[in-house]
N, C-alpha and C. Protein backbone atom coordinates (compact mmCIF):
# COMPACT_ATOMS: atom_id res chain seq x y z
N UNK A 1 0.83 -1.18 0.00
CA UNK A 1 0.00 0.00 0.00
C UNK A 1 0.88 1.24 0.00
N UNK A 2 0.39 2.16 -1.18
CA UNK A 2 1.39 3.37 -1.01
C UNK A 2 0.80 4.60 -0.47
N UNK A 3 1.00 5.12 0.91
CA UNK A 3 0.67 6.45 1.47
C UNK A 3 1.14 7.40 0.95
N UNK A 4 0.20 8.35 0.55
CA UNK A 4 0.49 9.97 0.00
C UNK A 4 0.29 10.66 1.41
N UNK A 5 -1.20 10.48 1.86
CA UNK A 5 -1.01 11.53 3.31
C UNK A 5 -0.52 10.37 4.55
N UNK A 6 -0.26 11.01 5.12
CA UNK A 6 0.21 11.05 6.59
C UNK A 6 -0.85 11.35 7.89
N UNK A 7 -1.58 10.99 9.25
CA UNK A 7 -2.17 11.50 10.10
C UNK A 7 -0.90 11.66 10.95
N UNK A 8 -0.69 12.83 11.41
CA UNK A 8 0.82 13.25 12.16
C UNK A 8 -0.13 14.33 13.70
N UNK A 9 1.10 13.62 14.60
CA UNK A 9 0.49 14.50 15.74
C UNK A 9 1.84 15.45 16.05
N UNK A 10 2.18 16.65 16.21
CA UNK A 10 2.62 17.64 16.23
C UNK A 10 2.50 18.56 17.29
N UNK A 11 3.80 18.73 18.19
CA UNK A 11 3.63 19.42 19.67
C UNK A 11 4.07 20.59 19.59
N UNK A 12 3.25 21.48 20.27
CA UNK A 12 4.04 22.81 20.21
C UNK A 12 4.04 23.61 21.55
N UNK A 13 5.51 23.08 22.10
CA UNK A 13 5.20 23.74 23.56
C UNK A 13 3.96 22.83 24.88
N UNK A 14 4.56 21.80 24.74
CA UNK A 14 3.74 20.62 24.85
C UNK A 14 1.98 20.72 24.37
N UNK A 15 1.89 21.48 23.86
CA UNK A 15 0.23 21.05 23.15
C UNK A 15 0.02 20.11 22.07
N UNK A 16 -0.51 19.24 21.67
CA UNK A 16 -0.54 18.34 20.60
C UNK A 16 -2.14 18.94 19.57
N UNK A 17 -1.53 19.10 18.33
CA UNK A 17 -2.16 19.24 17.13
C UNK A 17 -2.15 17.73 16.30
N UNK A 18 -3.70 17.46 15.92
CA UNK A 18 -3.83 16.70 15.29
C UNK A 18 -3.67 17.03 13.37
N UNK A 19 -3.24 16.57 12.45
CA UNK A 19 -3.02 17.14 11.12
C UNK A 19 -2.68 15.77 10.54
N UNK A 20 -2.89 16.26 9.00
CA UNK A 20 -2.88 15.58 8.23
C UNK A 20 -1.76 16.24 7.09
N UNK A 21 -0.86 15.25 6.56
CA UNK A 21 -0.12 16.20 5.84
C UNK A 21 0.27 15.27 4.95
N UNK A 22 -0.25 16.17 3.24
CA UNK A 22 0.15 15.40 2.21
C UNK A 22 1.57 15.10 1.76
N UNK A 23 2.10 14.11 1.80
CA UNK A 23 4.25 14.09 1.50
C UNK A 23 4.12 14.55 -0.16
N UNK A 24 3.23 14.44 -0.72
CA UNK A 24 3.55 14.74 -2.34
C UNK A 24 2.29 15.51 -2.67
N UNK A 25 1.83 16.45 -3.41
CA UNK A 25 1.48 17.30 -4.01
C UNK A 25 0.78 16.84 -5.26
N UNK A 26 -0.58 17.36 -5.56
CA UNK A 26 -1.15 17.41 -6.44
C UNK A 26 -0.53 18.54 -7.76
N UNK A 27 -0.49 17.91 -9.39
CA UNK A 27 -0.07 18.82 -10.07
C UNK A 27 -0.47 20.64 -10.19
N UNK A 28 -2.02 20.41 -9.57
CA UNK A 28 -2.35 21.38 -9.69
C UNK A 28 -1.96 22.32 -8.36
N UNK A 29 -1.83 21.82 -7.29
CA UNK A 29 -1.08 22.10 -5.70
C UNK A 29 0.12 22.85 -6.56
N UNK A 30 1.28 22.36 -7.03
CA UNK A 30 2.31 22.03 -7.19
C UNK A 30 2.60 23.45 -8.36
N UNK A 31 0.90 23.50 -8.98
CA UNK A 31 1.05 24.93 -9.99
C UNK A 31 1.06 26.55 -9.38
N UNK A 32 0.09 25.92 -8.35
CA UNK A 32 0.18 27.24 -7.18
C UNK A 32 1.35 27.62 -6.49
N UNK A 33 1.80 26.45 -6.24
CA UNK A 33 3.19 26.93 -5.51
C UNK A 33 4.36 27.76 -6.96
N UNK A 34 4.15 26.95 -7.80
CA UNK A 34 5.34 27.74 -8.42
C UNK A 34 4.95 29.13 -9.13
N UNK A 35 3.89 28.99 -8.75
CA UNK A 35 3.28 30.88 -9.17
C UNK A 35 3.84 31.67 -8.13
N UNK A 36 3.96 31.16 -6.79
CA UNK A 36 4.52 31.96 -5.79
C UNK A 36 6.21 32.25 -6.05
N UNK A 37 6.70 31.06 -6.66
CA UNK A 37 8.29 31.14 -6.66
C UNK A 37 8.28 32.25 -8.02
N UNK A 38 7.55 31.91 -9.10
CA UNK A 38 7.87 32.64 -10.39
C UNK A 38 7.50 34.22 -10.16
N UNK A 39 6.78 34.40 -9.22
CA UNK A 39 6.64 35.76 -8.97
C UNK A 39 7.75 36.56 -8.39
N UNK A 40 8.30 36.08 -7.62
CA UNK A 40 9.94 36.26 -7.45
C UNK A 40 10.89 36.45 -7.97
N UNK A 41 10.79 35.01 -8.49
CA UNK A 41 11.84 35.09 -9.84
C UNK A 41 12.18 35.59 -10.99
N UNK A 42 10.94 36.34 -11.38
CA UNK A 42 10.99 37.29 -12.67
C UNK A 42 11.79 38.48 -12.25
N UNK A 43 11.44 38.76 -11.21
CA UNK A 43 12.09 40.37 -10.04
C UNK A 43 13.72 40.12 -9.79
N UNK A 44 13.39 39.22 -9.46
CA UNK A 44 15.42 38.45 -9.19
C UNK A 44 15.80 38.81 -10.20
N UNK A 45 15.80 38.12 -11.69
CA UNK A 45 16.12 37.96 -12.87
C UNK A 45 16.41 39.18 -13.29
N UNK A 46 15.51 40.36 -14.00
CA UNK A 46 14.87 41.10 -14.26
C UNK A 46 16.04 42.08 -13.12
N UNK A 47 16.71 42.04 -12.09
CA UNK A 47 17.77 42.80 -11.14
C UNK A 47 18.91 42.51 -11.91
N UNK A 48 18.70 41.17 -12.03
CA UNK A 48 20.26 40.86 -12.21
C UNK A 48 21.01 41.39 -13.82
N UNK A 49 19.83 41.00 -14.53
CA UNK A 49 20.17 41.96 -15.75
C UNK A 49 20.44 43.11 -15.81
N UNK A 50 19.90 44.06 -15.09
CA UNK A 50 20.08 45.67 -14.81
C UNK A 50 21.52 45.73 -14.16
N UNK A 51 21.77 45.05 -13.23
CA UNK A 51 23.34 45.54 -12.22
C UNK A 51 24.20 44.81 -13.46
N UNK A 52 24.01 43.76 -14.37
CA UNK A 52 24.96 43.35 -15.58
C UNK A 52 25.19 44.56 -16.38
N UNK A 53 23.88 45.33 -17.12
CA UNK A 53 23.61 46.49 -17.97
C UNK A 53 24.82 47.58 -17.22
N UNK A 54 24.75 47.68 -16.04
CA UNK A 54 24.96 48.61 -14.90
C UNK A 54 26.21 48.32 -15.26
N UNK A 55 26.70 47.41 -14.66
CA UNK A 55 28.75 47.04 -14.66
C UNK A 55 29.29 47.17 -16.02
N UNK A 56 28.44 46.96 -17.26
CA UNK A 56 29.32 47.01 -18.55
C UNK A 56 29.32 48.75 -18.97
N UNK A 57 28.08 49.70 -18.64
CA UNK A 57 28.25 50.43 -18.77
C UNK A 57 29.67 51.50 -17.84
N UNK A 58 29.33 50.97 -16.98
CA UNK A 58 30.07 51.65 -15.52
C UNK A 58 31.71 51.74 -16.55
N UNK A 59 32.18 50.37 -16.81
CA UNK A 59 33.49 49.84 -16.96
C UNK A 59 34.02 50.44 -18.72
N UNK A 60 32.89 50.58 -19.45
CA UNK A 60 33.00 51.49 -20.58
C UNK A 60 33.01 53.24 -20.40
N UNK A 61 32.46 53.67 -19.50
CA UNK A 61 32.75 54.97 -19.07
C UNK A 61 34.04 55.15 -18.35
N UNK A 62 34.41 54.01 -17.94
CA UNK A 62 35.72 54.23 -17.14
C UNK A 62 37.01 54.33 -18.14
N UNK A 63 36.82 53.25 -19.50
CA UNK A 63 37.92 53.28 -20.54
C UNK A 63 37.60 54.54 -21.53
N UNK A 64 36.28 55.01 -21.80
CA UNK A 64 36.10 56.09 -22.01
C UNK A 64 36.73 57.20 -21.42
N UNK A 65 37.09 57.29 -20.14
CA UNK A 65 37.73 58.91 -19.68
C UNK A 65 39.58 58.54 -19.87
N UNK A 66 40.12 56.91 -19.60
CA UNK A 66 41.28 56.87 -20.15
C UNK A 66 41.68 57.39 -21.23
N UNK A 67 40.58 57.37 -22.57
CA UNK A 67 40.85 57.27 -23.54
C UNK A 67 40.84 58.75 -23.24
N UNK A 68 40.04 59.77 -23.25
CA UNK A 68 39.87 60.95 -22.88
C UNK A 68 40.90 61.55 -22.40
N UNK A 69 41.75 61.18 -21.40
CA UNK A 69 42.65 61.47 -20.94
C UNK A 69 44.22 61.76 -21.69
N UNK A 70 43.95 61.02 -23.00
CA UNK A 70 45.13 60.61 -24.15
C UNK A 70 44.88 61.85 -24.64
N UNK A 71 45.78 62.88 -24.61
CA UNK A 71 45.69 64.14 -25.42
C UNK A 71 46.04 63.86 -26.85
N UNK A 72 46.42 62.79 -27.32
CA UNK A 72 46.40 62.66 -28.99
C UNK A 72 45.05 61.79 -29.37
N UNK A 73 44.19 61.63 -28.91
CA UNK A 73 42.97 61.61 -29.63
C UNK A 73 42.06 62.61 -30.04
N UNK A 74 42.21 62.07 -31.36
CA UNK A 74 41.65 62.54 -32.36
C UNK A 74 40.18 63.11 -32.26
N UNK A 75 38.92 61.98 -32.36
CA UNK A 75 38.01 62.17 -31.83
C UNK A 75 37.45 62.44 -30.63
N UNK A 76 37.96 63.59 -30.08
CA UNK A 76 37.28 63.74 -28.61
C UNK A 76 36.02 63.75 -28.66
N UNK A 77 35.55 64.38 -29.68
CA UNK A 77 34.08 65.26 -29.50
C UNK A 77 33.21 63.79 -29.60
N UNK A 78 33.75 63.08 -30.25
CA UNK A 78 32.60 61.36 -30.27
C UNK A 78 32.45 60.83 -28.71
N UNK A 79 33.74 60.75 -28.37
CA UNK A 79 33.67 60.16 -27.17
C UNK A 79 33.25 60.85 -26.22
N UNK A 80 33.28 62.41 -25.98
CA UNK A 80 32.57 63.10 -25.29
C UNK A 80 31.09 62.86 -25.32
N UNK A 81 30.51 62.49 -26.45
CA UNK A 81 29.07 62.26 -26.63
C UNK A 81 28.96 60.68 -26.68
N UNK A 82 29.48 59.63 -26.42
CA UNK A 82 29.57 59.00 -25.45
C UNK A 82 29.59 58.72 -24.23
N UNK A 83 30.55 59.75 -23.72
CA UNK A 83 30.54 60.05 -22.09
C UNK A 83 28.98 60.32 -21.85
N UNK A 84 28.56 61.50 -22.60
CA UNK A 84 27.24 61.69 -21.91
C UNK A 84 26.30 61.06 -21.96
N UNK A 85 26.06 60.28 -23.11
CA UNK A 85 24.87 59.23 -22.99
C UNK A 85 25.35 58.08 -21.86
N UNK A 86 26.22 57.31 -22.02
CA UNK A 86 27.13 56.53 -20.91
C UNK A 86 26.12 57.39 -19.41
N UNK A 87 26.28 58.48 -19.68
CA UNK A 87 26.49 59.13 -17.81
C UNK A 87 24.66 58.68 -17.82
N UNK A 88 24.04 58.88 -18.65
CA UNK A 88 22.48 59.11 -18.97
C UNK A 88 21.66 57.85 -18.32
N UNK A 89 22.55 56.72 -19.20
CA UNK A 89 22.30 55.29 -19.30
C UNK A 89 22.55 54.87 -17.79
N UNK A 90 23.65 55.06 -17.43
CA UNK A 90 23.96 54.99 -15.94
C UNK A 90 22.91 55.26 -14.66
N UNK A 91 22.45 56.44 -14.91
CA UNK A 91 21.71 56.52 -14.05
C UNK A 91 20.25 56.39 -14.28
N UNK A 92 19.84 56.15 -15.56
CA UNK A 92 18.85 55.25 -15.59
C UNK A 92 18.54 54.28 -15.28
N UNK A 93 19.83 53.33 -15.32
CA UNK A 93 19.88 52.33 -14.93
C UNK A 93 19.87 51.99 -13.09
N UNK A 94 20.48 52.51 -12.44
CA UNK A 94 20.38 53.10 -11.50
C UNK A 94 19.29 53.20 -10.42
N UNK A 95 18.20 54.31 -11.44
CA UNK A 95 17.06 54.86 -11.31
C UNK A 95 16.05 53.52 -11.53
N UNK A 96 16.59 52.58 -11.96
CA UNK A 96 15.48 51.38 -12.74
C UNK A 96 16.01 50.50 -11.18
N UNK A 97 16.84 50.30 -11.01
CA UNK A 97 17.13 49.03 -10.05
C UNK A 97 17.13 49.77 -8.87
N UNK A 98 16.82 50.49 -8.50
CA UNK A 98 16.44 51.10 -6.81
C UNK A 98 14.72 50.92 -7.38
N UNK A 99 14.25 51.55 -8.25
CA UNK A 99 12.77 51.20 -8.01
C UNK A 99 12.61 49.52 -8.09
N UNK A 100 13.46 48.99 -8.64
CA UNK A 100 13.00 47.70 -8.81
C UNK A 100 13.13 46.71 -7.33
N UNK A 101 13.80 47.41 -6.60
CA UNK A 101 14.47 47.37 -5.02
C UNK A 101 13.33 47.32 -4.18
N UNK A 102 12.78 48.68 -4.59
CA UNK A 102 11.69 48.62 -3.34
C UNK A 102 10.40 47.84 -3.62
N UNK A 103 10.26 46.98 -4.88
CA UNK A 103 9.39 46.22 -5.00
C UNK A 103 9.27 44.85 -4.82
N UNK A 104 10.92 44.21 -4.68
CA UNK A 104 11.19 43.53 -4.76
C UNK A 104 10.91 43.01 -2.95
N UNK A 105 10.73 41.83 -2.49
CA UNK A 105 10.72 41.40 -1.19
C UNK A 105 11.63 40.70 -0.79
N UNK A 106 12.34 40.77 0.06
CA UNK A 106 13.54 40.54 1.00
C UNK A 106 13.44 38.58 0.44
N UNK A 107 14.38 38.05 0.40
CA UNK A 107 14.16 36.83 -0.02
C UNK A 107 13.94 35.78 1.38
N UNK A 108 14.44 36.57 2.71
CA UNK A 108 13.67 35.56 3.28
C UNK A 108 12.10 35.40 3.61
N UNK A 109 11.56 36.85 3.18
CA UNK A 109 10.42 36.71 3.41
C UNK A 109 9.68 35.72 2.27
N UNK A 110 9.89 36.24 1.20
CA UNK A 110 9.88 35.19 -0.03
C UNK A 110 9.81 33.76 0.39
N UNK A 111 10.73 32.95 0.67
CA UNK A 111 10.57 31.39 1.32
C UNK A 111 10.08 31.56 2.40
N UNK A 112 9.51 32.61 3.11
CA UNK A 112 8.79 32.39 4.25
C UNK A 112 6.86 32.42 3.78
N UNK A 113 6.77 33.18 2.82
CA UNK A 113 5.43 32.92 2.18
C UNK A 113 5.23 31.99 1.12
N UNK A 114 6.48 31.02 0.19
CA UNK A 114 6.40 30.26 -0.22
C UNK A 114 6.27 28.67 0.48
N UNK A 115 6.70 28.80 1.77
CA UNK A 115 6.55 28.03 2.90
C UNK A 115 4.99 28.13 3.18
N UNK A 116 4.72 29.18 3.47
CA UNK A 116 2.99 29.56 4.41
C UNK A 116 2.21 28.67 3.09
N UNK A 117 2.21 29.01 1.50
CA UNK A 117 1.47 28.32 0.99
C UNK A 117 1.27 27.07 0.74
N UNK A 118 3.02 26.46 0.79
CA UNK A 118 3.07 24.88 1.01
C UNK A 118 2.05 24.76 2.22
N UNK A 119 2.30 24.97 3.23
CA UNK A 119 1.24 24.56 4.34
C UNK A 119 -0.12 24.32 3.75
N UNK A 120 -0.56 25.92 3.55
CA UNK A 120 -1.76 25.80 3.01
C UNK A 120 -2.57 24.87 2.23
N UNK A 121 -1.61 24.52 1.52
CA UNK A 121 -2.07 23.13 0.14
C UNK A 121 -1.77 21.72 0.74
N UNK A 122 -0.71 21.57 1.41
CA UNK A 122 -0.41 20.03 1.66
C UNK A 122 -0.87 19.64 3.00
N UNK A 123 -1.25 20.52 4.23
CA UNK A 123 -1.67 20.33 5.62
C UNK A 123 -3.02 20.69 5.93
N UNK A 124 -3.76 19.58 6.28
CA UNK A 124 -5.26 19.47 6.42
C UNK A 124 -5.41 19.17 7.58
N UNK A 125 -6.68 18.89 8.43
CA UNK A 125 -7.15 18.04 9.37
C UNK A 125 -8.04 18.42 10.13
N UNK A 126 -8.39 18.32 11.56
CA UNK A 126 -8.67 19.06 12.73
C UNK A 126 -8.09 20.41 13.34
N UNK A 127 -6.78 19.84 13.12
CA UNK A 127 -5.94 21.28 14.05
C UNK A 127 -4.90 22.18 12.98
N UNK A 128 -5.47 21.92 11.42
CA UNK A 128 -4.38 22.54 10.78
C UNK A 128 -4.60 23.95 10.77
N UNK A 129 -6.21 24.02 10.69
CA UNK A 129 -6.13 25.97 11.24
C UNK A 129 -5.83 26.65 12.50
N UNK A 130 -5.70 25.61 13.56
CA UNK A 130 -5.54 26.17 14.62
C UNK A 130 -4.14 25.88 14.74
N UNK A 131 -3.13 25.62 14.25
CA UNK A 131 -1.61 25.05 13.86
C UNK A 131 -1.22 26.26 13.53
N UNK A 132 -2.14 26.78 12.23
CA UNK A 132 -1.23 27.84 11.67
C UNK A 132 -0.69 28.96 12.41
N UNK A 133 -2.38 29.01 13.37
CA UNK A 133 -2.29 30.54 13.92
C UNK A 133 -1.31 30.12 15.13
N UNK A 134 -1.12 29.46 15.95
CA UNK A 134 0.22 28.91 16.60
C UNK A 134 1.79 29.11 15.88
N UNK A 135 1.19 28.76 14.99
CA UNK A 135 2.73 28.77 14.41
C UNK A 135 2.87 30.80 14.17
N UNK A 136 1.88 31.51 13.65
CA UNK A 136 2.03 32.67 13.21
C UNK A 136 2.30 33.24 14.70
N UNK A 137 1.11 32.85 15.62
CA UNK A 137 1.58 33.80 16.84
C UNK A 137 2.97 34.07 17.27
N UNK A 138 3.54 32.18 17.54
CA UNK A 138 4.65 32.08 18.18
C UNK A 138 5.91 32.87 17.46
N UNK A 139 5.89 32.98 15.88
CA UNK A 139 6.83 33.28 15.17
C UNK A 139 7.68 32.02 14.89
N UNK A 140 7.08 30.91 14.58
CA UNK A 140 8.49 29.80 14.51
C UNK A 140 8.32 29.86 12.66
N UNK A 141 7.85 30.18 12.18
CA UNK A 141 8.16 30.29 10.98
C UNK A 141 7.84 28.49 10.40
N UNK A 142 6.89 28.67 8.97
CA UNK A 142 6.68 27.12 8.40
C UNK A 142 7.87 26.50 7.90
N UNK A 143 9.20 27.26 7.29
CA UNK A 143 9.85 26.34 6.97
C UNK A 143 10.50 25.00 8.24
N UNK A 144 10.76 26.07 9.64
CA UNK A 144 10.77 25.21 10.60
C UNK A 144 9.78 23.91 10.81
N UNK A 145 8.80 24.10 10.57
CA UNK A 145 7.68 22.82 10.58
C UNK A 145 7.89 22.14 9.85
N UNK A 146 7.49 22.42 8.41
CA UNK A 146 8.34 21.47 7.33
C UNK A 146 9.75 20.65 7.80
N UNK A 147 10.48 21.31 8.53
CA UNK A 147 11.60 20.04 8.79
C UNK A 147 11.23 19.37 9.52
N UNK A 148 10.55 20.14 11.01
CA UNK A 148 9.99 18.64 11.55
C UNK A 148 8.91 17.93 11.37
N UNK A 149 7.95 18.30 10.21
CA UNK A 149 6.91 17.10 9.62
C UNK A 149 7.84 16.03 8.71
N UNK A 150 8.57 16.74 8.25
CA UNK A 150 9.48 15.70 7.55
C UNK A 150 10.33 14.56 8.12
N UNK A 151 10.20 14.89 9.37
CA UNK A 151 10.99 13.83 10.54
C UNK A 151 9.76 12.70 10.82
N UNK A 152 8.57 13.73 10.77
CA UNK A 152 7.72 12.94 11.62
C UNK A 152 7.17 11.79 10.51
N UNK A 153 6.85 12.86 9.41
CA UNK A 153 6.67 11.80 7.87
C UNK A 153 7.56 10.19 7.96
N UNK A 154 8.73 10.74 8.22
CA UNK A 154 9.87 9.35 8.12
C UNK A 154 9.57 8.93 8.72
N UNK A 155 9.33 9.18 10.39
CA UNK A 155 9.23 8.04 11.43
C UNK A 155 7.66 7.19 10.66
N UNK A 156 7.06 7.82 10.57
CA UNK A 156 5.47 7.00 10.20
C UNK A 156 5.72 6.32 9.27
N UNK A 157 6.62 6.44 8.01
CA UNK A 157 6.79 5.42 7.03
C UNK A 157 7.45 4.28 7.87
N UNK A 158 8.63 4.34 8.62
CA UNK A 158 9.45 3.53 9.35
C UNK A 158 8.58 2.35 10.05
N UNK A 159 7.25 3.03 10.99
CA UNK A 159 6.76 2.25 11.34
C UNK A 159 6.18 1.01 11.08
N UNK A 160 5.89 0.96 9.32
CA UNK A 160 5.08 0.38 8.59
C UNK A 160 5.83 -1.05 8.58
């Protein structure tokens, strides 16, 4: 016989919660969750390109004023109008990744609400609503639970 859920009893501060907790995920479970990660991840991504944009420009304005600095070049006046778009681009860029900063959410909060929704989808039972708000009051955070349902998961297969 192959178990997907689990009936797991779970102490917190010696109180015992009764729950049910699925070890594997429905595809459609499994679509919700990664809407939570991809919402993230576009913002991550989407940074990291800008501070790339950011460093090649930065490092071309920098060989730009060397070159500048060479009193036998010829074309100053190009590279001067270089410099200034360079300076333009810069702080657009700049201007793009500080706003993109304050939209962005701290990444532990990120796995801390990608955690809250695992709960949500895979932990059922009697005491899983009254679990949560335990867990929210106390501050222990779900990824902490997740490790120890995952202990408790093993021991219950073990038993079998």
């Amino acid at each position: 016989m192959i178990r997907t859920k689990f009936p797991i009893t779970i102490e917190i501060d010696d109180k015992p919660f009764s729950i049910v907790v699925a070890e594997k995920m429905s595809q459609a479970q499994q679509s919700e969750l990664d809407e939570v990660t991809d919402k993230y991840k576009s913002d991550y991504e989407k940074k990291d390109t800008l501070q790339a944009s950011l460093s090649e420009a930065i490092e071309e304005f920098e060989i730009n004023k060397h070159i500048l600095a060479d009193g036998k070049v010829i074309d100053r006046v190009i590279v001067m109008f270089e410099q200034k778009a360079l300076n333009k681009t810069i702080f657009n860029l700049k201007k793009e990744i500080t706003e993109l900063d304050r939209n962005i959410v701290g990444l532990n909060k990120a796995i801390a609400e990608l955690f809250e929704k695992r709960y949500d989808l895979s932990v059922s039972g009697t005491d899983a609503a009254i679990l949560k708000k335990e867990i929210s009051d106390l501050g222990i955070g779900f990824q902490a639970i997740f490790n120890e349902l995952g202990i408790l998961i093993k021991e219950a297969k073990e038993k079998k």
